[in-house]
N, C-alpha and C. Protein backbone atom coordinates (compact mmCIF):
# COMPACT_ATOMS: atom_id res chain seq x y z
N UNK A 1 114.77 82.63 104.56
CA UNK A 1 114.59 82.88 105.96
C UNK A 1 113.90 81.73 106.67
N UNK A 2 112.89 81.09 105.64
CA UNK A 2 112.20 79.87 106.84
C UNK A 2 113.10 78.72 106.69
N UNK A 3 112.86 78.26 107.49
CA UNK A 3 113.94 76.58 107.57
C UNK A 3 112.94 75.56 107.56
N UNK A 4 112.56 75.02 106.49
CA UNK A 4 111.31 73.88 106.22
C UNK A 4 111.25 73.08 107.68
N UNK A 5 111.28 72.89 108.24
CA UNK A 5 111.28 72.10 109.39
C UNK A 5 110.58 72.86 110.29
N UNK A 6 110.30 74.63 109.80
CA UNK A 6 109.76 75.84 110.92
C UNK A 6 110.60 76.08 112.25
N UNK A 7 111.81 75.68 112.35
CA UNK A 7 112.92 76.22 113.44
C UNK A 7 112.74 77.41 113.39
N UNK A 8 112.98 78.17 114.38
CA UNK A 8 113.31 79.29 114.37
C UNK A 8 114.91 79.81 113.75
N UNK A 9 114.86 80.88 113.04
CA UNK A 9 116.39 81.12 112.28
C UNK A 9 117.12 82.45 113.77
N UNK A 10 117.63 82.26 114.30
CA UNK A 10 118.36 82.82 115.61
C UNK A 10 119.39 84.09 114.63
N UNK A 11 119.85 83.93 113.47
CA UNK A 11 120.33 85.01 112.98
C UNK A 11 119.82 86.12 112.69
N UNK A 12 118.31 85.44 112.08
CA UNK A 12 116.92 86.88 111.39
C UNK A 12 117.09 87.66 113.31
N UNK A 13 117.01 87.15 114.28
CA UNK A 13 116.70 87.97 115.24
C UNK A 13 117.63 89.10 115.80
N UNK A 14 118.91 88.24 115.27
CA UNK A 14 120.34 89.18 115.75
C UNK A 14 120.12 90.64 114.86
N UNK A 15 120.07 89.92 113.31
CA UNK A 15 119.97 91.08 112.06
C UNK A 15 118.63 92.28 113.06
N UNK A 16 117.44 91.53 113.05
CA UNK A 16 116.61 92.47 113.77
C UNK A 16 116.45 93.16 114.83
N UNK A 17 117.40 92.71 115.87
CA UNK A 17 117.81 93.54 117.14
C UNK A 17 118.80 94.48 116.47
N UNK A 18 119.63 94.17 115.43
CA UNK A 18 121.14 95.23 115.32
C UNK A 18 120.04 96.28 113.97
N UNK A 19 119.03 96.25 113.40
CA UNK A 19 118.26 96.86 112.57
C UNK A 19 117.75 98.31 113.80
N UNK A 20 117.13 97.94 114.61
CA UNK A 20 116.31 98.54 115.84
C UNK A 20 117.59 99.13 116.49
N UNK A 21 118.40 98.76 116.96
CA UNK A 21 119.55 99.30 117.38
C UNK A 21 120.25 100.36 116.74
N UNK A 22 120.49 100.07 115.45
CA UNK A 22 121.12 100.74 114.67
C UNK A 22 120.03 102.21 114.61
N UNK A 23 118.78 102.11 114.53
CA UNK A 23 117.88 103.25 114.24
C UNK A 23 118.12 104.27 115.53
N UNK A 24 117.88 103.65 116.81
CA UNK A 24 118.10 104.11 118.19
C UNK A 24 119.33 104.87 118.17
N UNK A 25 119.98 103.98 117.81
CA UNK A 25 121.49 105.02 117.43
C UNK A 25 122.27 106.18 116.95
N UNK A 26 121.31 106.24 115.58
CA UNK A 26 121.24 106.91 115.20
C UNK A 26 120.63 108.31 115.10
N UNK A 27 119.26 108.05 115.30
CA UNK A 27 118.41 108.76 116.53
C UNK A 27 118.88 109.59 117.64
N UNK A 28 119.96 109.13 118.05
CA UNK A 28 120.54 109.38 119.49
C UNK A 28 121.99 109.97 119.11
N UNK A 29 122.17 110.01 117.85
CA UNK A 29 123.45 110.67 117.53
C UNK A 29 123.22 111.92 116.79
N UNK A 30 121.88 111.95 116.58
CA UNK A 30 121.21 113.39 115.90
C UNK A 30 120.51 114.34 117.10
N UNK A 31 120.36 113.53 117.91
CA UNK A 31 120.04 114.52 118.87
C UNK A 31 121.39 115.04 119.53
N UNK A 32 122.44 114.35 119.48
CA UNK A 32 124.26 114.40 120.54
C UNK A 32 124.23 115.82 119.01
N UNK A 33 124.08 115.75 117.85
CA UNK A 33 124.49 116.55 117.08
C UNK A 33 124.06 118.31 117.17
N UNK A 34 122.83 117.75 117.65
CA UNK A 34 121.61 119.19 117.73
C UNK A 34 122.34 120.02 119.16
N UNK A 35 122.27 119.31 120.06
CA UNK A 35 122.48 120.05 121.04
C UNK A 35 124.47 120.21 121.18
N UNK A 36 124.82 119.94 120.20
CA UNK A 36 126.52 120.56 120.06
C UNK A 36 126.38 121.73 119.41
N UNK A 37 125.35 121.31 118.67
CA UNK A 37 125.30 123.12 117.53
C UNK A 37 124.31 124.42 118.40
N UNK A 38 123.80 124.09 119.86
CA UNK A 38 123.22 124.79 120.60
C UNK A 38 124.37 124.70 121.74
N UNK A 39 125.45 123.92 121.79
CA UNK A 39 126.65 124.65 122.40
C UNK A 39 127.57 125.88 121.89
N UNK A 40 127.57 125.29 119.97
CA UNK A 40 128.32 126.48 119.61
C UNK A 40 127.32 127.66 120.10
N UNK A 41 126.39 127.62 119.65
CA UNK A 41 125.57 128.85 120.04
C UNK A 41 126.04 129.88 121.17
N UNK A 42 125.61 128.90 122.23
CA UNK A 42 125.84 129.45 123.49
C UNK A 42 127.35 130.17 123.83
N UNK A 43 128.35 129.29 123.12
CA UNK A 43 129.60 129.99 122.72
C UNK A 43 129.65 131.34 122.00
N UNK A 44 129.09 131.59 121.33
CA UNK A 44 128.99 132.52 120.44
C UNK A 44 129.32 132.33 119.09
N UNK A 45 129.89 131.21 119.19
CA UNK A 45 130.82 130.60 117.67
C UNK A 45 129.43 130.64 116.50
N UNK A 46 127.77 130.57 116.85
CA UNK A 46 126.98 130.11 115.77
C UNK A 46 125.97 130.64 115.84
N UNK A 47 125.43 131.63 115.26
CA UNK A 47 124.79 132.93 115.32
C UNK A 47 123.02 131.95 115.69
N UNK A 48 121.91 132.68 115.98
CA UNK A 48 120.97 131.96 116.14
C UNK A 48 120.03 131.58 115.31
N UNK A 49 120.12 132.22 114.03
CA UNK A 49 119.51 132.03 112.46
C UNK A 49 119.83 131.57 112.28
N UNK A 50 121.50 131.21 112.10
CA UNK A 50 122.47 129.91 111.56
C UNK A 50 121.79 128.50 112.38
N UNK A 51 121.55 128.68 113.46
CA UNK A 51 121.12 127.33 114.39
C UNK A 51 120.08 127.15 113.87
N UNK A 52 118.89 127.59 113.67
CA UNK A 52 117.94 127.31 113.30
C UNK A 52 117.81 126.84 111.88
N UNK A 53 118.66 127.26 111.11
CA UNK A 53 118.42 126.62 109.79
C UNK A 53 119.05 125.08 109.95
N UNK A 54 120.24 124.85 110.12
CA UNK A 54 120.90 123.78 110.56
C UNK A 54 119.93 122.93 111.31
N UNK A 55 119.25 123.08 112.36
CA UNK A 55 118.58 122.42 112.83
C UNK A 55 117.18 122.24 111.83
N UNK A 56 116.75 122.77 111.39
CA UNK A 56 115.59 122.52 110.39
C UNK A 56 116.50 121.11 109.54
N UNK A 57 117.33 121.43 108.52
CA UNK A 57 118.03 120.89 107.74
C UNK A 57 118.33 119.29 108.44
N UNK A 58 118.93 119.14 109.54
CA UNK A 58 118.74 118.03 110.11
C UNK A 58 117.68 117.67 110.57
N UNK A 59 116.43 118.39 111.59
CA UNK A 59 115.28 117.50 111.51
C UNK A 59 115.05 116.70 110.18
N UNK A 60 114.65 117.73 109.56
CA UNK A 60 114.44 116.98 107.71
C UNK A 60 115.00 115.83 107.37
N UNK A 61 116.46 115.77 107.36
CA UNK A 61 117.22 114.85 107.00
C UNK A 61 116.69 113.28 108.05
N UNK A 62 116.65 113.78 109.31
CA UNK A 62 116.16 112.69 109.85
C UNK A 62 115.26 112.15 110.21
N UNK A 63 114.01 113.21 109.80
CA UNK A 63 112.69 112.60 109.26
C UNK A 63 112.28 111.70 107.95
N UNK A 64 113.33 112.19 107.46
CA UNK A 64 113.17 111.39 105.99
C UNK A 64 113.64 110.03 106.22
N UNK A 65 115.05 110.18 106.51
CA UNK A 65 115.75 108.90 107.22
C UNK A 65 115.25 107.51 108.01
N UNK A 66 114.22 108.42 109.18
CA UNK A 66 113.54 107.52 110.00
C UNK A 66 112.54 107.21 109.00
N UNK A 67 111.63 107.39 108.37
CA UNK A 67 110.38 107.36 107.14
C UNK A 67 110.77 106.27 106.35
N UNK A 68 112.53 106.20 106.03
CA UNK A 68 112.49 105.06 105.13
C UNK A 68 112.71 103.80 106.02
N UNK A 69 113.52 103.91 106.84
CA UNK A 69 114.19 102.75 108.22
C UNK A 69 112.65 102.23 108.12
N UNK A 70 111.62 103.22 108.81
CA UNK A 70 110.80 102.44 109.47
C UNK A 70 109.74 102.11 108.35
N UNK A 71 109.62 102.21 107.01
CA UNK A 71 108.97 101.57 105.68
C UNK A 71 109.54 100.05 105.81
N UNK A 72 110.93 100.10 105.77
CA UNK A 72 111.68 99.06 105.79
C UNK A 72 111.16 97.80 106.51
N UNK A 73 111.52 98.46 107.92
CA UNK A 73 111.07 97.48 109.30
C UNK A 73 109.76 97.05 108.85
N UNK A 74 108.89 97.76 108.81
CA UNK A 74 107.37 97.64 108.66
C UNK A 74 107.12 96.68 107.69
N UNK A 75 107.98 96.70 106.36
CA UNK A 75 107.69 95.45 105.70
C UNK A 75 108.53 94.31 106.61
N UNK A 76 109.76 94.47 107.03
CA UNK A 76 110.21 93.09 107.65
C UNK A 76 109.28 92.56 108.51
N UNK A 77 108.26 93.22 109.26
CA UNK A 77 107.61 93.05 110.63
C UNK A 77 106.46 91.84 109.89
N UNK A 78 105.79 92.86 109.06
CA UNK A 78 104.70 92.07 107.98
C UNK A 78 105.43 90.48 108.07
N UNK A 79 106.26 90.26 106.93
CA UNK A 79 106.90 89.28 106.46
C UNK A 79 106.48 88.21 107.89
N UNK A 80 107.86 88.73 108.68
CA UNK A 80 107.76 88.31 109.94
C UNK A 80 106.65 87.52 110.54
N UNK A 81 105.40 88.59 110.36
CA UNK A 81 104.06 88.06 111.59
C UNK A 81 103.28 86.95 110.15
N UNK A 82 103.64 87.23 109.13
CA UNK A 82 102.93 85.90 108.43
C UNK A 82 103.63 84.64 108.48
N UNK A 83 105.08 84.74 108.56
CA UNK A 83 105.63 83.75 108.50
C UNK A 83 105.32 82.76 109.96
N UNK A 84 105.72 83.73 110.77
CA UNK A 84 105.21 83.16 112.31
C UNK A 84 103.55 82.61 112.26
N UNK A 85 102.95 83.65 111.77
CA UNK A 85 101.32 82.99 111.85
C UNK A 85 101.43 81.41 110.58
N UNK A 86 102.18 81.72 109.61
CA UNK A 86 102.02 79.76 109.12
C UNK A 86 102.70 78.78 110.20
N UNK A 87 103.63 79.37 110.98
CA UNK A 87 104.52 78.53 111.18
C UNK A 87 103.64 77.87 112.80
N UNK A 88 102.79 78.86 113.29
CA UNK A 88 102.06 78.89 114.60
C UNK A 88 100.71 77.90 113.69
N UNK A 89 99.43 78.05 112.70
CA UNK A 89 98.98 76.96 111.86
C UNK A 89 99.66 75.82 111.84
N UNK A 90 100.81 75.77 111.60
CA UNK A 90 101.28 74.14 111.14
C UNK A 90 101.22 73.33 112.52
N UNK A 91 101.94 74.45 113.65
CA UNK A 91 101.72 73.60 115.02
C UNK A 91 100.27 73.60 115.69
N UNK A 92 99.28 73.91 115.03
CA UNK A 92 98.03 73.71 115.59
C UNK A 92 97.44 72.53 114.86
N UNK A 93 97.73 72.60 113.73
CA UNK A 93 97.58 71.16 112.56
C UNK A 93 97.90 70.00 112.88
N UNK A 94 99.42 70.47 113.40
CA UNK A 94 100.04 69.02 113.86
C UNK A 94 99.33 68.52 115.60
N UNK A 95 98.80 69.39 116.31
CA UNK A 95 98.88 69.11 117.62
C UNK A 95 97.17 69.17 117.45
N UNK A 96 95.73 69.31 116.22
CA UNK A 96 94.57 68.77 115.87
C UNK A 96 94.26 67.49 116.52
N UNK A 97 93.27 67.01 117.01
CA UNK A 97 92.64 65.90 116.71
C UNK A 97 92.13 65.48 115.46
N UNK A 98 92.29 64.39 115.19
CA UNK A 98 91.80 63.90 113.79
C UNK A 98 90.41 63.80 114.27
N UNK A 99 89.85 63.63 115.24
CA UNK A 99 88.17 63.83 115.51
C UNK A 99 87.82 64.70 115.42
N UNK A 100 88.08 65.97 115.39
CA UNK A 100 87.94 67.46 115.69
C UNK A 100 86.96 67.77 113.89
N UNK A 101 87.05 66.98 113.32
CA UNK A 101 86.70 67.31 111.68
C UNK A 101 85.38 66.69 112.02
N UNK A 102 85.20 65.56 112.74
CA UNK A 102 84.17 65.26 113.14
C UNK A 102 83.03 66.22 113.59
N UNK A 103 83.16 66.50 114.91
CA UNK A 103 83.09 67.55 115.41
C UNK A 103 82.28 68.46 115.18
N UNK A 104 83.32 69.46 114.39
CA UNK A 104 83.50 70.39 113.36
C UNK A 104 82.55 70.14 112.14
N UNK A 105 82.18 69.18 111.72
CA UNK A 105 81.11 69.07 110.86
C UNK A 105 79.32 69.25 111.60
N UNK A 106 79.66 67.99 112.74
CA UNK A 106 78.17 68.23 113.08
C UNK A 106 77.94 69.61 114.04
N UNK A 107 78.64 70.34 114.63
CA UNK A 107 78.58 71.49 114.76
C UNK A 107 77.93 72.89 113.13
N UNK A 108 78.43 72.46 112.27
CA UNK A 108 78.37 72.98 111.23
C UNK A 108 76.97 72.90 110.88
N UNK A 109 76.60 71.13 110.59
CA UNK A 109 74.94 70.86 110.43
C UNK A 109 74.24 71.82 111.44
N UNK A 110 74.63 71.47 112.68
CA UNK A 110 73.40 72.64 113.48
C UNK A 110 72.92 74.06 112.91
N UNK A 111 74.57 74.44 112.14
CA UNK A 111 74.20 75.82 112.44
C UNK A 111 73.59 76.11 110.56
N UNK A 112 73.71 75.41 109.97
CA UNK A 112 72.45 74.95 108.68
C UNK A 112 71.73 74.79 109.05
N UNK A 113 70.76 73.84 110.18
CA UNK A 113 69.91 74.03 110.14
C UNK A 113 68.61 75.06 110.80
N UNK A 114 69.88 76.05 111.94
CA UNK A 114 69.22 77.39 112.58
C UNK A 114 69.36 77.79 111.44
N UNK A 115 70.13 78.71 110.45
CA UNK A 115 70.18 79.42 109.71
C UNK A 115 68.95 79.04 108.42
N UNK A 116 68.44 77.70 108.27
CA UNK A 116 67.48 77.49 107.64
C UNK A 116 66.22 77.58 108.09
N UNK A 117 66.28 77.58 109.51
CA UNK A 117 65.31 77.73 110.17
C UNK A 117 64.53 79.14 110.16
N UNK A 118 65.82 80.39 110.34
CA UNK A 118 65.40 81.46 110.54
C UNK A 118 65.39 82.26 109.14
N UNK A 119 65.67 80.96 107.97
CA UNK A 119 65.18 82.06 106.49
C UNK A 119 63.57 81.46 106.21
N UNK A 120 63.55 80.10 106.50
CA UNK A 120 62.10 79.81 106.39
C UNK A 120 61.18 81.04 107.61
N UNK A 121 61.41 81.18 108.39
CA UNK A 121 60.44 82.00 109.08
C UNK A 121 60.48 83.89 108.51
N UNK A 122 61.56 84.35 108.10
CA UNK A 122 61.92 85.26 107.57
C UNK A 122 60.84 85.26 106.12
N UNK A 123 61.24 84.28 105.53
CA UNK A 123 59.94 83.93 104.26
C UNK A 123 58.48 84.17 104.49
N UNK A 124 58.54 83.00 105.23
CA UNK A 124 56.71 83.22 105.70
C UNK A 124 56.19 84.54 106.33
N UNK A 125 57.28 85.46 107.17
CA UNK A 125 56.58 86.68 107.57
C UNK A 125 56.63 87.96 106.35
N UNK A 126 57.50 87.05 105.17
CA UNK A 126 57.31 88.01 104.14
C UNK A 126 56.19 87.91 103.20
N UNK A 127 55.89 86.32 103.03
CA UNK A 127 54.75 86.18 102.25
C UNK A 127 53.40 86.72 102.24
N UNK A 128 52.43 86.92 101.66
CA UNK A 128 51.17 87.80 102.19
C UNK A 128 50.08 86.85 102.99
N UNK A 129 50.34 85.68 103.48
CA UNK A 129 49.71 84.89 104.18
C UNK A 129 50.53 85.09 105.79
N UNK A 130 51.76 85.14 105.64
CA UNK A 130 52.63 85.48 106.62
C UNK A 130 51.73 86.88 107.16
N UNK A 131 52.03 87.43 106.66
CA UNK A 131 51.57 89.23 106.68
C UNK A 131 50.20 89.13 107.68
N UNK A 132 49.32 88.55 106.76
CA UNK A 132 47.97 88.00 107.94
C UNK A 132 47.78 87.45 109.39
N UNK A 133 48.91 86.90 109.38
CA UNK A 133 48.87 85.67 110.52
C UNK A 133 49.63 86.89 111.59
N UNK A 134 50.39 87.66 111.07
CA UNK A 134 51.34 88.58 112.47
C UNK A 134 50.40 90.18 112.60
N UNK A 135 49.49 90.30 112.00
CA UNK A 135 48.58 91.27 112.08
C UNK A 135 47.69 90.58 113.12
N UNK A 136 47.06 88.90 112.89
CA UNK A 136 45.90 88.53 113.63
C UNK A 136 46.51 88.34 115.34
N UNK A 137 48.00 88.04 115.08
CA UNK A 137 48.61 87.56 116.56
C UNK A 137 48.68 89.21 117.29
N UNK A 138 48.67 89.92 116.54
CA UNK A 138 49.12 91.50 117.03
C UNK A 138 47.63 92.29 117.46
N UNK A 139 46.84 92.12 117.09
CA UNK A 139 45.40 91.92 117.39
C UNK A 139 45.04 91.41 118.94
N UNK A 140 45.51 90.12 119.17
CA UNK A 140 44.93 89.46 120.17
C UNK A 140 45.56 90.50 121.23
């Protein structure tokens, strides 16, 4: 499905519009089904116990139906949003500044040295000399 170059493949989308389509369709031909067997009804041709089982029997069938379609989709979708998320990475890679690592590092030092900052003080208010010193300030 990917095309090393990261093109988009214009067929995966056709397959995936006629996937979604096809479900809608189907969908929509179980409901054209339900309400023919609540015409026989109304005819008299299909007693109303008979309708109701029939209609149970097809919900079922097309709960199950839709359950697997949309297992299906759900993994294609997955697939899909990772492939797009490398393929969306590579164009952030390529369109980087090579300074940005720069950057990106001394940004990094700062935040070593807050984070060292606030375990050394975390320490000392744990130590028992620490302990003294925030009792005498709590005092004043």
């Amino acid at each position: 499905m990917d095309d090393p170059t990261g093109t988009l493949n214009l067929k995966t989308f056709s397959t995936k519009l006629q996937a979604y389509k096809a479900l809608y369709q189907f969908n929509r031909l179980i409901e054209t089904t339900l309400e023919s067997l609540e015409n026989l009804e109304r005819l008299g041709f299909l007693p109303g116990e008979d309708l109701n089982e029939h209609k149970i029997r097809i919900e079922h069938a097309r709960a199950q139906a839709n359950e697997d379609m949309i297992d299906r989709l759900q993994e294609y979708e997955t697939e899909e949003s990772l492939r797009f998320d490398r393929m969306e990475s590579e164009l952030e890679k390529q369109r980087k500044d090579p300074d940005d690592v720069f950057f990106a590092a001394r940004d990094r030092k700062k935040e070593i040295k807050q984070q060292m900052t606030e375990l050394q003080q975390a320490l000392e208010r744990q130590s028992p000399r620490g302990r003294k010193r925030q009792s005498e300030k709590s005092k004043k």
